[in-house]
Protein backbone atom coordinates (compact mmCIF):
# COMPACT_ATOMS: atom_id res chain seq x y z
CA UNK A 1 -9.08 12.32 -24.84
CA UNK A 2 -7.32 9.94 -22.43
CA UNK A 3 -6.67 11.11 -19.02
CA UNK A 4 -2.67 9.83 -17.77
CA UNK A 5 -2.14 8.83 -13.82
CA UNK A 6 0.90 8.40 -12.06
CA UNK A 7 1.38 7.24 -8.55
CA UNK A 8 4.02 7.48 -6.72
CA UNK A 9 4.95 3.57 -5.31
CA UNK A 10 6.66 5.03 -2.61
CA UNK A 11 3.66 7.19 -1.17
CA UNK A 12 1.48 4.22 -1.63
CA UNK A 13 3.96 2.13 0.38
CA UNK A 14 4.19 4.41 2.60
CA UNK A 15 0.01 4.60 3.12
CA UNK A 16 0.01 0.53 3.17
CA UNK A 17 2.40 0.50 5.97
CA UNK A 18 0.35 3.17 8.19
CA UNK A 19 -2.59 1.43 7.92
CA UNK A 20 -1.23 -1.98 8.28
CA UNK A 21 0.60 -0.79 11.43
CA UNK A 22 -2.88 1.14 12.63
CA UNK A 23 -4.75 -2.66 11.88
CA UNK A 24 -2.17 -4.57 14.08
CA UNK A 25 -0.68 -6.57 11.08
CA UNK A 26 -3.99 -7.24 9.54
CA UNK A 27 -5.00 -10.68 7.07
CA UNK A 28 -6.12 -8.07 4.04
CA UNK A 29 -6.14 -4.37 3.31
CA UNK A 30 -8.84 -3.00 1.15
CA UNK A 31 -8.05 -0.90 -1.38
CA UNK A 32 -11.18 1.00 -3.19
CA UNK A 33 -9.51 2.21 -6.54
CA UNK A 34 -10.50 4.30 -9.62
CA UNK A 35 -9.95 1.44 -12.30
CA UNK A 36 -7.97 3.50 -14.58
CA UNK A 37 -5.07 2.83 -12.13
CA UNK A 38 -5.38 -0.85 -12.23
CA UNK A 39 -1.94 -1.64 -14.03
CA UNK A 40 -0.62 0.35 -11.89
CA UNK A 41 -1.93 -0.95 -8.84
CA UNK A 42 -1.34 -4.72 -9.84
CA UNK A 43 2.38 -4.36 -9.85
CA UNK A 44 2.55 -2.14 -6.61
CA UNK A 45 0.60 -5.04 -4.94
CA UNK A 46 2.96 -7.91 -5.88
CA UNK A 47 5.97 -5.57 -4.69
CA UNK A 48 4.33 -5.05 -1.59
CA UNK A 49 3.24 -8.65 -1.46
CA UNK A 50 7.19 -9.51 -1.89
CA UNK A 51 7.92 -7.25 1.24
CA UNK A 52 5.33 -8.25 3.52
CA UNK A 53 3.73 -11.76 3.49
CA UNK A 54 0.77 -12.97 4.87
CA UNK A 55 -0.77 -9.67 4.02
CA UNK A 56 -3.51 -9.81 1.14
CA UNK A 57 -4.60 -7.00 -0.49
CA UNK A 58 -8.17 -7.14 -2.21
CA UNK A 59 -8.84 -4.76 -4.28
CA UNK A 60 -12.22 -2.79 -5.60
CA UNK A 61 -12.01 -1.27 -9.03
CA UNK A 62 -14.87 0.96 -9.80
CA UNK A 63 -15.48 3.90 -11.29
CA UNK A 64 -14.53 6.89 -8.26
CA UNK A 65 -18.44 8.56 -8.26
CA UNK A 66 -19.44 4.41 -7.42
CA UNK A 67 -16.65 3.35 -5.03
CA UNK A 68 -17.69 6.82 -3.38
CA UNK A 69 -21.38 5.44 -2.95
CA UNK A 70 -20.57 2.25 -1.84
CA UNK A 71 -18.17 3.61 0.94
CA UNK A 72 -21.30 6.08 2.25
CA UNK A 73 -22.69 3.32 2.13
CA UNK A 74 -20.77 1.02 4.23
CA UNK A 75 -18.62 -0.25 2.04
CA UNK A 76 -15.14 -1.12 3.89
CA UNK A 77 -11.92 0.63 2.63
CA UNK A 78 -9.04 0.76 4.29
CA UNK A 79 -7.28 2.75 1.01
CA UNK A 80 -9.42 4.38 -0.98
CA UNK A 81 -7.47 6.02 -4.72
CA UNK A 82 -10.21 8.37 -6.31
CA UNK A 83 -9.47 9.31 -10.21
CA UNK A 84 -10.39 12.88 -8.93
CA UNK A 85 -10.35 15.26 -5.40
CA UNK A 86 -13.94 15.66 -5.65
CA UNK A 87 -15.10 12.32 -4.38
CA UNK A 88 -12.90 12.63 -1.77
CA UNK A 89 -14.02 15.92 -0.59
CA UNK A 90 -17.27 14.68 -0.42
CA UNK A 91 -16.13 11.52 1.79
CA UNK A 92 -14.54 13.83 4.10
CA UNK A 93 -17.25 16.64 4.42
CA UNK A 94 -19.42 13.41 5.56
CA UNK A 95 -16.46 12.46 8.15
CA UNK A 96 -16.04 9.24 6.13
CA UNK A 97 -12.03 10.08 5.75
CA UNK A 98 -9.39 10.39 8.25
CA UNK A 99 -7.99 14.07 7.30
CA UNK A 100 -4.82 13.00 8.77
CA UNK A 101 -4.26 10.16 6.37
CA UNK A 102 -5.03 12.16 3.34
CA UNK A 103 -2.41 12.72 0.67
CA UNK A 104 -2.77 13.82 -3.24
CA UNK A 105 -0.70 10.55 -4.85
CA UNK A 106 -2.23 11.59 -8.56
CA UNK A 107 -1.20 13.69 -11.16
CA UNK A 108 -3.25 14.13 -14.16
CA UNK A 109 -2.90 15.35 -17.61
CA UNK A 110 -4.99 14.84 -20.45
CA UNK A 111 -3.52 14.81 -23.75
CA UNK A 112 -4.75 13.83 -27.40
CA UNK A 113 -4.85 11.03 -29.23
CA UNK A 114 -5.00 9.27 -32.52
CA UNK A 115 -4.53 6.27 -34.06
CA UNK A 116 -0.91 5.92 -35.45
CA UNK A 117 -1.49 6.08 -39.17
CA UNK A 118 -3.88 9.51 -38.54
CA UNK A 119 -3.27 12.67 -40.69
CA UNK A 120 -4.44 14.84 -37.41
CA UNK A 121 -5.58 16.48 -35.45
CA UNK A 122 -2.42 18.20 -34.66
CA UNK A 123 -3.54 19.58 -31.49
CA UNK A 124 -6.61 20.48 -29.98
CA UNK A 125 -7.79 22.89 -32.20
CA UNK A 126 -7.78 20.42 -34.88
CA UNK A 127 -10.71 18.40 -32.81
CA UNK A 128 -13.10 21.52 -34.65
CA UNK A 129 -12.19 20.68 -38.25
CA UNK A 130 -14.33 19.01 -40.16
CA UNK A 131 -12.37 16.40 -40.73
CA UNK A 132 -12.64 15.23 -37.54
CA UNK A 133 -16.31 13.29 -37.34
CA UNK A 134 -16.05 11.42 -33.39
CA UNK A 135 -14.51 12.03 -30.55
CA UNK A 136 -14.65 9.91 -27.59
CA UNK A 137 -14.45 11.52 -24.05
CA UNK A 138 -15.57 9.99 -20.62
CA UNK A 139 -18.96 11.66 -19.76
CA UNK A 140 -18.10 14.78 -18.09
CA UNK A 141 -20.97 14.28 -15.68
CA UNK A 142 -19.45 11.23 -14.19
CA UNK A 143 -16.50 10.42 -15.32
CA UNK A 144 -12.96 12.49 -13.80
CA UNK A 145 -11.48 12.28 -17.47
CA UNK A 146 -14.53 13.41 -18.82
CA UNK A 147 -14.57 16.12 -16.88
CA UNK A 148 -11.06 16.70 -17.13
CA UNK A 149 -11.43 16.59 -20.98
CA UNK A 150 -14.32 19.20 -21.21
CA UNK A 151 -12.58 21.57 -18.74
CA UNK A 152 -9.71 22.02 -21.16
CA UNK A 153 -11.88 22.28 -24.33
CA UNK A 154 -13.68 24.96 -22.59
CA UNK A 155 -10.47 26.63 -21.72
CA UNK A 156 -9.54 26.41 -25.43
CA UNK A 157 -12.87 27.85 -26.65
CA UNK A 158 -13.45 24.30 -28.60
CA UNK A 159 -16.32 22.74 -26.07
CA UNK A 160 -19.74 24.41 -28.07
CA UNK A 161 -17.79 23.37 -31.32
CA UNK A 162 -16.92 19.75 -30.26
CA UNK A 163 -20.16 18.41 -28.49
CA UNK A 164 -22.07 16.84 -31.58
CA UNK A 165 -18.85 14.64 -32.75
CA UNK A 166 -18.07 13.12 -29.20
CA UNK A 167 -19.11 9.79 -29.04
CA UNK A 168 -22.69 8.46 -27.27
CA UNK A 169 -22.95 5.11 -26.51
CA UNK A 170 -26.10 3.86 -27.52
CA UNK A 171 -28.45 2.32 -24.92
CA UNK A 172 -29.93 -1.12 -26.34
C-alpha cells in the first residue's frame, strides 16, 4: 500500500507569504513536514527561494505523530504539513495552532502496488489469495498510510484476512 500526496504550490505560497508578512520579513521560516512530502517540498522551496531572497526555509521532516510531539513540546514551527488531520486536531485542541491559518493542502489516496513484472494482485481482493505471501503497510498505529491502508481493507472486508502476510520489521 503506498499512500499518494498532492499539494497544491499555490496554497503553500500562499501560507509562506502570510506568515512571512506576520514575521516582518523574517531570516528563516520553519516548516515541520510529514517526510512523505519531501520531493515535493524541495522543489516548492527553491521556487519560493527564486521569488523571495534572503528568506531561508529550514525544514523538519519527521514522521507527523513525532513532529506533533516535538511542537507540544516546544518545538518552533512556523508551517507545520501533517500526513494526516489528526495530529493537527490534536495541536489545536491544545491551542498550539492558529485556527485562522488552518487550511487542508492534502489529498490522499491509497492505491496498490506491485512490482512491474507481477502476475497480481489485480485489485485489492487479490491481497487474500494465497498467492500473495507479504504485504507491506505503514503501521496503522502510527503511521497516516498505515492507517489509511487498514481503513480501506476493513471497508473491503480483507483486514482479518490480510494481517499475518503484512510485513513486521524485525527488532535486532
Amino acid at each position: 500500500m503506498f499512500r499518494h500526496s498532492h499539494i497544491s504550490p499555490i496554497a503553500l505560497a500562499l501560507i509562506l507569504a502570510c506568515v512571512q508578512a506576520e514575521a516582518q520579513r523574517p531570516e528563516a521560516i520553519n516548516i515541520s513536514v510529514a517526510a512523505s512530502l519531501r520531493n515535493a517540498m524541495d522543489g516548492i522551496a527553491r521556487a519560493y527561494s527564486e521569488r523571495h531572497s534572503g528568506v531561508k526555509i529550514v525544514f523538519n521532516f519527521g514522521a507527523s505523530g513525532a513532529l506533533q510531539q516535538q511542537i507540544e513540546q516546544g518545538a518552533s514551527a512556523d508551517v507545520f504539513l501533517s500526513a494526516s488531520p489528526k495530529q493537527m486536531d490534536e495541536l489545536q485542541a491544545k491551542g498550539l495552532v492558529r485556527t485562522s491559518t488552518r487550511k487542508n493542502l492534502l489529498v490522499n489516496q491509497v492505491v496498490l502496488v506491485a512490482p512491474v513484472r507481477a502476475k497480481g494482485p489485480e485489485g485489492f481482493a487479490g491481497l487474500a489469495s494465497p498467492a500473495v505471501k507479504l504485504i507491506a503497510l505503514g503501521n496503522p498505529a502510527s503511521v497516516p498510510a498505515g492507517d489509511y491502508g487498514r481503513q480501506v481493507l476493513q471497508a473491503l472486508g480483507l483486514w482479518d484476512k490480510v494481517q499475518v502476510k503484512l510485513y513486521r520489521r524485525r527488532r535486532r
